[in-house]
Protein backbone atom coordinates (compact mmCIF):
# COMPACT_ATOMS: atom_id res chain seq x y z
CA UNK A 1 -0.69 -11.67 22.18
CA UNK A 2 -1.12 -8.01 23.10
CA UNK A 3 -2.69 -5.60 20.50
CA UNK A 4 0.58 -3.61 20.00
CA UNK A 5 2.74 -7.04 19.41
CA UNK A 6 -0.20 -8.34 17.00
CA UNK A 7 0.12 -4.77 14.65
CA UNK A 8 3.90 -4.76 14.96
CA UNK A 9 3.90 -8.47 13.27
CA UNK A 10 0.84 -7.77 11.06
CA UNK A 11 3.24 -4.38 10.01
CA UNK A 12 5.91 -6.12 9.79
CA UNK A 13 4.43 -8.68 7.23
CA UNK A 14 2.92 -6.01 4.81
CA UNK A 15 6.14 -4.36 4.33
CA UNK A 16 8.21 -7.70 3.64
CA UNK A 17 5.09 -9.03 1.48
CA UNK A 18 4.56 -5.35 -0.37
CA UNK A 19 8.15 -4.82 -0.77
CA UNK A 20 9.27 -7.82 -2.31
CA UNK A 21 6.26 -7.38 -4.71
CA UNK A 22 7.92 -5.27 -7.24
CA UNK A 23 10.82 -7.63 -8.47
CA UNK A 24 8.77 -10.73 -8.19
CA UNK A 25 5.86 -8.58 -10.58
CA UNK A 26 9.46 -7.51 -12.58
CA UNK A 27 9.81 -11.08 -12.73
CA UNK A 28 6.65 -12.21 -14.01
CA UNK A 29 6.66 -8.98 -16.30
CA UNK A 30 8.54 -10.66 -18.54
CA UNK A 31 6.02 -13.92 -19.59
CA UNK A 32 2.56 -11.91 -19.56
CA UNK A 33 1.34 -8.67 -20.65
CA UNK A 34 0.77 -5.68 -17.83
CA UNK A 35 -2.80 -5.32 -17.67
CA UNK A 36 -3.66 -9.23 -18.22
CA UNK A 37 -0.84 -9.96 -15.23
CA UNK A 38 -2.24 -7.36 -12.89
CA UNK A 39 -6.42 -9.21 -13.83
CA UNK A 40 -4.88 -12.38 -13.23
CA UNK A 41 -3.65 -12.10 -10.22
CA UNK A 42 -5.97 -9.63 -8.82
CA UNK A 43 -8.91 -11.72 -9.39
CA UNK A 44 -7.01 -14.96 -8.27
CA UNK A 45 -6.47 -12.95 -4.83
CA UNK A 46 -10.53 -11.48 -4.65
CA UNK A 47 -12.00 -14.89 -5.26
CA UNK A 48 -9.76 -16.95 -2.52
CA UNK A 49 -11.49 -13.61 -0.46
CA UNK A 50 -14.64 -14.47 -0.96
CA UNK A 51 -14.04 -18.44 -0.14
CA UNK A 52 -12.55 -17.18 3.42
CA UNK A 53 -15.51 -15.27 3.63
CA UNK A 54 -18.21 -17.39 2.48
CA UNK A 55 -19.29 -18.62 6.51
CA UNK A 56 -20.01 -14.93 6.85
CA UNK A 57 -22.31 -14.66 3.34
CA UNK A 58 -25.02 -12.61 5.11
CA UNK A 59 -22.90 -9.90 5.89
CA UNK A 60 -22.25 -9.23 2.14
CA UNK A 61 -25.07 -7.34 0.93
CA UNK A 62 -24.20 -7.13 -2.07
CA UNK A 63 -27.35 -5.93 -3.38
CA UNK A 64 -27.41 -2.85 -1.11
CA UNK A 65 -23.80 -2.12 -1.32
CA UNK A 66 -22.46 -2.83 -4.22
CA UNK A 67 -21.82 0.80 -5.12
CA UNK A 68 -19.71 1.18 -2.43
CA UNK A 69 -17.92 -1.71 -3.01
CA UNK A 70 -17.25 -0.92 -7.20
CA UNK A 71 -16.02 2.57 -5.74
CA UNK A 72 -14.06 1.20 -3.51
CA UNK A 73 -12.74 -1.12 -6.58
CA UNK A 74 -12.34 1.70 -8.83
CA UNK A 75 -9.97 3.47 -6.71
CA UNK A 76 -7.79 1.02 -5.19
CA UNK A 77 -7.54 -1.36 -7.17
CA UNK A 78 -8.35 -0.48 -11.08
CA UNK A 79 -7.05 2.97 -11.14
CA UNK A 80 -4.33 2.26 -8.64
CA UNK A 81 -2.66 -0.28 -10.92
CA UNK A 82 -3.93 1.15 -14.04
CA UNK A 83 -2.06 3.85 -13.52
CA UNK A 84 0.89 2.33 -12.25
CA UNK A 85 1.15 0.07 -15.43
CA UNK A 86 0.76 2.51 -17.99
CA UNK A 87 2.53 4.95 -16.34
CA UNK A 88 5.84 2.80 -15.99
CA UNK A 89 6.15 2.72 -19.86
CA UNK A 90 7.05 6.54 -19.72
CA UNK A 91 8.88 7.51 -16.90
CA UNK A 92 11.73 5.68 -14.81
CA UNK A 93 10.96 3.18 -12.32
CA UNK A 94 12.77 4.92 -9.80
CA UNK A 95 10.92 8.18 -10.43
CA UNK A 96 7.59 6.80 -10.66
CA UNK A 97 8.06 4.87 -7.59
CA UNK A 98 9.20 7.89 -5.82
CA UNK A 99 6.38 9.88 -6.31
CA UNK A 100 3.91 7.15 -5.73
CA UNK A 101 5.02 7.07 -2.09
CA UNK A 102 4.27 10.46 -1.97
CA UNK A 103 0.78 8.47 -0.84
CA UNK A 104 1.71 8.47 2.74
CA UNK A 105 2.33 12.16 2.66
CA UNK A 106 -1.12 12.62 0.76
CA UNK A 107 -2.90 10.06 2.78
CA UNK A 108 -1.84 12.28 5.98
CA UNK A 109 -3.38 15.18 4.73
CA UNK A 110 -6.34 13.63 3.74
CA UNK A 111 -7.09 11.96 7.04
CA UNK A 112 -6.30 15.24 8.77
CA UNK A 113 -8.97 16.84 6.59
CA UNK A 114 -11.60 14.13 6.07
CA UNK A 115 -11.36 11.88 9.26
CA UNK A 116 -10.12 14.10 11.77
CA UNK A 117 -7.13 12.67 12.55
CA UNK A 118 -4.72 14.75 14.58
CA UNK A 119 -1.99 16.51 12.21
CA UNK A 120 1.12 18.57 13.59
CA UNK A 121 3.68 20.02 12.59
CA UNK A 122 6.27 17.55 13.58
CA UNK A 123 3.94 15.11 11.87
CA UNK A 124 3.90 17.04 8.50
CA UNK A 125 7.80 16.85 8.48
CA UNK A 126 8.20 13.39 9.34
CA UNK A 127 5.59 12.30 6.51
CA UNK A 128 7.52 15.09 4.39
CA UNK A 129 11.21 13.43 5.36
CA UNK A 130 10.12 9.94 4.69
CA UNK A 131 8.99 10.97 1.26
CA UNK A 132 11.96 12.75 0.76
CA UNK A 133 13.96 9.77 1.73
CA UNK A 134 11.94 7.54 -0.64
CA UNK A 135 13.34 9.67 -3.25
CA UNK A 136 17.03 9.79 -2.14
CA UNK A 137 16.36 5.85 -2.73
CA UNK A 138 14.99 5.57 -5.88
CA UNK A 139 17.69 8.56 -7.29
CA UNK A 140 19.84 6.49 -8.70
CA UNK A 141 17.51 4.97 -11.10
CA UNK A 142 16.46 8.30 -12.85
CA UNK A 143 17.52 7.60 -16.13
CA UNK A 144 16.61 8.68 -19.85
CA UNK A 145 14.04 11.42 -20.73
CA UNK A 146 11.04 12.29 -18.29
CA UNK A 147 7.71 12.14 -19.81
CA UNK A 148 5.07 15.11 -18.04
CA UNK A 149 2.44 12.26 -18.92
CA UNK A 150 4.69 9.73 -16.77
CA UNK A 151 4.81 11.88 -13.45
CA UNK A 152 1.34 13.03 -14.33
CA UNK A 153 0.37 9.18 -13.87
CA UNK A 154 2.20 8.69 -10.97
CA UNK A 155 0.49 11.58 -9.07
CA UNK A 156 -2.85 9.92 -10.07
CA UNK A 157 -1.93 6.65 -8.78
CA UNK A 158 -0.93 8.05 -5.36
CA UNK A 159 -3.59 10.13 -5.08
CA UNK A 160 -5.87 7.28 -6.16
CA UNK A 161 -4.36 5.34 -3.39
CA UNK A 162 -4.45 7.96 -0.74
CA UNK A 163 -8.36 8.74 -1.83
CA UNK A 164 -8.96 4.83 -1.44
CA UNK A 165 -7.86 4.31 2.13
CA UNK A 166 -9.83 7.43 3.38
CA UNK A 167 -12.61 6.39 1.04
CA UNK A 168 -12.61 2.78 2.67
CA UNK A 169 -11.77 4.36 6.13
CA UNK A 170 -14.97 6.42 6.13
CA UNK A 171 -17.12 3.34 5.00
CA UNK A 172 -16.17 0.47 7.59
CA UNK A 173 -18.97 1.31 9.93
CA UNK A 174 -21.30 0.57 7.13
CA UNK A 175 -19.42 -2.51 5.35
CA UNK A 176 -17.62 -6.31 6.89
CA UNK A 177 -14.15 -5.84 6.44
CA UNK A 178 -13.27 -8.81 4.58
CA UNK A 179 -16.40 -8.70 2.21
CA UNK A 180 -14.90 -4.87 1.64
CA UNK A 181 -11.42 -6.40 0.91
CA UNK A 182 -12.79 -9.34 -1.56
CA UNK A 183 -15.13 -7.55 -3.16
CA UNK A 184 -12.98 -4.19 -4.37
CA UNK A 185 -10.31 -6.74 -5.34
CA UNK A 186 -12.52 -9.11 -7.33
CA UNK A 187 -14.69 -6.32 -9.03
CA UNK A 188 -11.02 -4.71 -9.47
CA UNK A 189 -9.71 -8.28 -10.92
CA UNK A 190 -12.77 -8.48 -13.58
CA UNK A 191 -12.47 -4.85 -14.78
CA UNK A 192 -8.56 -4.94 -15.14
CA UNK A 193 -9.08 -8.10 -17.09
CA UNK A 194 -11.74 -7.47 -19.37
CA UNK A 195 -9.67 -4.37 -20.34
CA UNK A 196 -6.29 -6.67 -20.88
CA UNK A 197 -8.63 -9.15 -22.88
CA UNK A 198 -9.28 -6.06 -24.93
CA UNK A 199 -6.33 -4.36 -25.12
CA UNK A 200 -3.55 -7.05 -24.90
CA UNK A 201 -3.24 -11.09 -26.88
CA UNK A 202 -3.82 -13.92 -24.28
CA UNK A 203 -1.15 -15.92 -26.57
CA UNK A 204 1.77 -13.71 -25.51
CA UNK A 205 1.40 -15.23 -21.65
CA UNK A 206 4.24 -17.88 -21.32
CA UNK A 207 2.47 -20.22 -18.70
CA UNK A 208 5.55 -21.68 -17.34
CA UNK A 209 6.57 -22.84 -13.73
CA UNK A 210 8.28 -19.24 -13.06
CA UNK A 211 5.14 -17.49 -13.86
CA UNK A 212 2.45 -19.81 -12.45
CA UNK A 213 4.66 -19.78 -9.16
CA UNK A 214 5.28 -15.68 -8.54
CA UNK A 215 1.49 -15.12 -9.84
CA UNK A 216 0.11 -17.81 -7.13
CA UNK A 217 2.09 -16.06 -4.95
CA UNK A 218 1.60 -12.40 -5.23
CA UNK A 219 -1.85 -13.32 -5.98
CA UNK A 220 -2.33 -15.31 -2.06
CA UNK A 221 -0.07 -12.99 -0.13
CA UNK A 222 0.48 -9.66 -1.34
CA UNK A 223 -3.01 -8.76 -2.77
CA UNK A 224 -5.29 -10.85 -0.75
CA UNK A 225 -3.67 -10.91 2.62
CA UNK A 226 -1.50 -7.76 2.33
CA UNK A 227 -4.46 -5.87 1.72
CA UNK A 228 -6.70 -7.32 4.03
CA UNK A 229 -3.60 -6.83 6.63
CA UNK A 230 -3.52 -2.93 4.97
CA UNK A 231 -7.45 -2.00 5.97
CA UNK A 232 -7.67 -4.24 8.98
CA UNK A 233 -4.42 -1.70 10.33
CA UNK A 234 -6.25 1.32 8.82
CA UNK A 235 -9.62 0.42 10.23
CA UNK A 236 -8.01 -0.17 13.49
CA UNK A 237 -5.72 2.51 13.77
CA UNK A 238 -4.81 5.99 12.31
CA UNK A 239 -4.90 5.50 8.60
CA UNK A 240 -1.77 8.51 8.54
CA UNK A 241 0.31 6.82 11.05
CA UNK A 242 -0.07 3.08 9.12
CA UNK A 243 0.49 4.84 5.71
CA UNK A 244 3.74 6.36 7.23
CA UNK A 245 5.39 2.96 7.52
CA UNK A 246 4.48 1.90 3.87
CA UNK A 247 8.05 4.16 3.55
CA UNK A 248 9.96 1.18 4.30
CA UNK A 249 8.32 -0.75 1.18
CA UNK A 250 11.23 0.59 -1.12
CA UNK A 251 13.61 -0.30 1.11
CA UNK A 252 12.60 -4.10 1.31
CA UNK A 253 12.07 -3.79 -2.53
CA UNK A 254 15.48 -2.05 -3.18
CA UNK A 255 16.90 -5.34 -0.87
CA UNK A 256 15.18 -7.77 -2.31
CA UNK A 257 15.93 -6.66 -6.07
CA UNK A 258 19.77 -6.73 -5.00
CA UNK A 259 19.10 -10.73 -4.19
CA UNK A 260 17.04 -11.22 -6.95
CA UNK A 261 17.95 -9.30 -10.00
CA UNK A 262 21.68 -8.64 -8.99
CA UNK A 263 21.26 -4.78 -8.66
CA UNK A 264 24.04 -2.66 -6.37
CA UNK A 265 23.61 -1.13 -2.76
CA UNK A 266 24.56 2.61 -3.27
CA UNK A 267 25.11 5.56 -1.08
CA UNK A 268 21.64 6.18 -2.07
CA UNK A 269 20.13 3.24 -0.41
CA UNK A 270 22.02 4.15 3.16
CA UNK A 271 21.11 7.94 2.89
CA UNK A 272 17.17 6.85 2.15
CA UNK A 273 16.90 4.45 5.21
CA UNK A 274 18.29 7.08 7.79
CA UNK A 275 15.97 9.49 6.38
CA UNK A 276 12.76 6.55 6.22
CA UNK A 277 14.13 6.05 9.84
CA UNK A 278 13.79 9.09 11.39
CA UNK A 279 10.45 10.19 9.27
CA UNK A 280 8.86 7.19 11.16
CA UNK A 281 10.48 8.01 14.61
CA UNK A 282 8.90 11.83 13.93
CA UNK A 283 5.34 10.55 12.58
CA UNK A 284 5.09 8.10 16.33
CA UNK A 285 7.37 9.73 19.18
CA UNK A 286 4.94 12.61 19.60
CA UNK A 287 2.12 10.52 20.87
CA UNK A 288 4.26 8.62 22.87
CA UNK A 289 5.08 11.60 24.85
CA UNK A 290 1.59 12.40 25.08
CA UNK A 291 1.10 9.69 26.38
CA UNK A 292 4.01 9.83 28.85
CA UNK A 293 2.76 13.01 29.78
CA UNK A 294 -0.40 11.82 30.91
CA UNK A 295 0.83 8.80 32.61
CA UNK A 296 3.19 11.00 34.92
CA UNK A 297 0.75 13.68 35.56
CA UNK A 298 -1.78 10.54 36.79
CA UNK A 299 0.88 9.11 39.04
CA UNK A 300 1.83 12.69 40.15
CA UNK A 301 -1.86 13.08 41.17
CA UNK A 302 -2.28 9.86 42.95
CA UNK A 303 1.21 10.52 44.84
CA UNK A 304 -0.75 14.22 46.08
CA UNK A 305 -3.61 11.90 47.21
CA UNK A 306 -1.25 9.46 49.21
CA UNK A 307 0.40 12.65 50.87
């Protein structure tokens, strides 16, 4: 399988898995607590890591890089859905999902400015029309009073996500991947539930088969494959291009709510995904005419030699 095919699949899983994520956690919302929920299954995810990566234990080192790793932790994973939890209990879920996916927009920027990723003009408006799409989508579920605290939460968790990637982008020369990926999720997993224990009763989880059955699975596929899937793209390719196509996340999530919690298509929905649509096509078709470019200028050259 050719590189391109193999990132198109591995892309193609991460939205479906990561889009589908917020009704199922909706879902299991309703038989556990936030904080103990998102430590559950966070730590069930980091230690099934750390079993995949136990034949490579000498590439750990933990010892020498364990700050990176609790860093790493702190930002994607404890303040990232620390955030997000608290910050759902003032604002709308449309809102505060809206502005959370201004990540791609931020994580653009940041790469531009930290890792020296090219950034263009045609780039800034595609990452700026996606967002703006993401927003058209999640419109119609503005509802009730806005809280300053609630968007001032949902800023921090996209900027806490956006600071992660190019945080975890800028250490993979030093770091394994995987160990990276287990290790920020299970130090992640511990913190958010020692501060659930604290915070939140263990009796009010209702460990039925509903539960135990979306927690297994957003625990195996969305956090510990979908974000080894995330930094394996991001490590191998431009961490602003891959964050460009976490846009279509809503989409999958607004689908996948319609089948599972019975909510309604709306103009909304068809507006967002032409916008999400042609953000994406502006973000990519750029290089590909680079790239066109130099192809026919090579075979323009050769054809002078042949002459």
């Amino acid at each position: 399988m050719s590189r391109q095919k193999s990132t198109v699949l591995l892309l193609t899983f991460l939205v479906l898995v990561w889009g589908i994520n917020w009704p199922l956690s909706k879902i299991a919302l309703e038989y556990a607590p936030p904080l103990l929920f998102s430590g559950i299954r966070t730590l069930i995810g980091g230690v099934l890591l750390i079993l995949i990566g136990l034949p490579k234990a000498h590439l750990l080192r933990f010892k020498t890089l364990w700050p990176v790793y609790l860093s790493s932790a702190l930002l994607s994973i404890v303040l990232y859905y620390g955030f997000q939890t608290i910050g759902l209990q003032y604002v709308p879920a449309g809102l505060f999902s809206a502005i959370v996916f201004l990540q791609p927009v931020l994580l653009g920027i940041f790469s531009w400015l930290w890792l020296g990723e090219a950034m263009h003009g045609q780039k800034m408006a595609g990452l700026a029309l996606g967002f703006l799409g993401v927003g058209c989508l999640s419109a119609g579920g503005l509802t009730g009073s806005i809280s300053l605290w609630g968007v001032l939460l949902a800023l921090a968790t996209a900027l806490c996500w956006a600071f992660g990637t190019v945080y975890l982008k800028r250490m993979m020369d030093r770091v394994d991947m995987l160990w990276m990926t287990a290790m920020q999720i299970t130090l992640g997993g511990l913190i958010l539930l020692a501060a659930g224990s604290v915070a939140e009763p263990w009796q009010a989880i209702r460990w039925n088969l509903a539960f135990v059955a979306v927690t297994l699975f957003i625990s195996v596929f969305v956090i510990a494959l979908g974000w080894l899937v995330y930094f394996k793209l991001i490590n191998e390719g431009e961490a602003g291009k891959v964050g460009s196509y976490t846009f279509l996340i809503p989409l999958v999530s607004i689908g996948a709510s319609v089948l599972f919690l019975n909510e309604k298509i709306t103009v909304n929905l068809v507006i967002g995904l032409l916008l999400v649509v042609i953000s994406i096509l502006l973000v990519n078709v750029r290089i590909q005419r680079q790239r066109a470019s130099v192809l026919a200028d090579y075979q323009a050259l050769e054809g002078g030699k042949i002459l």
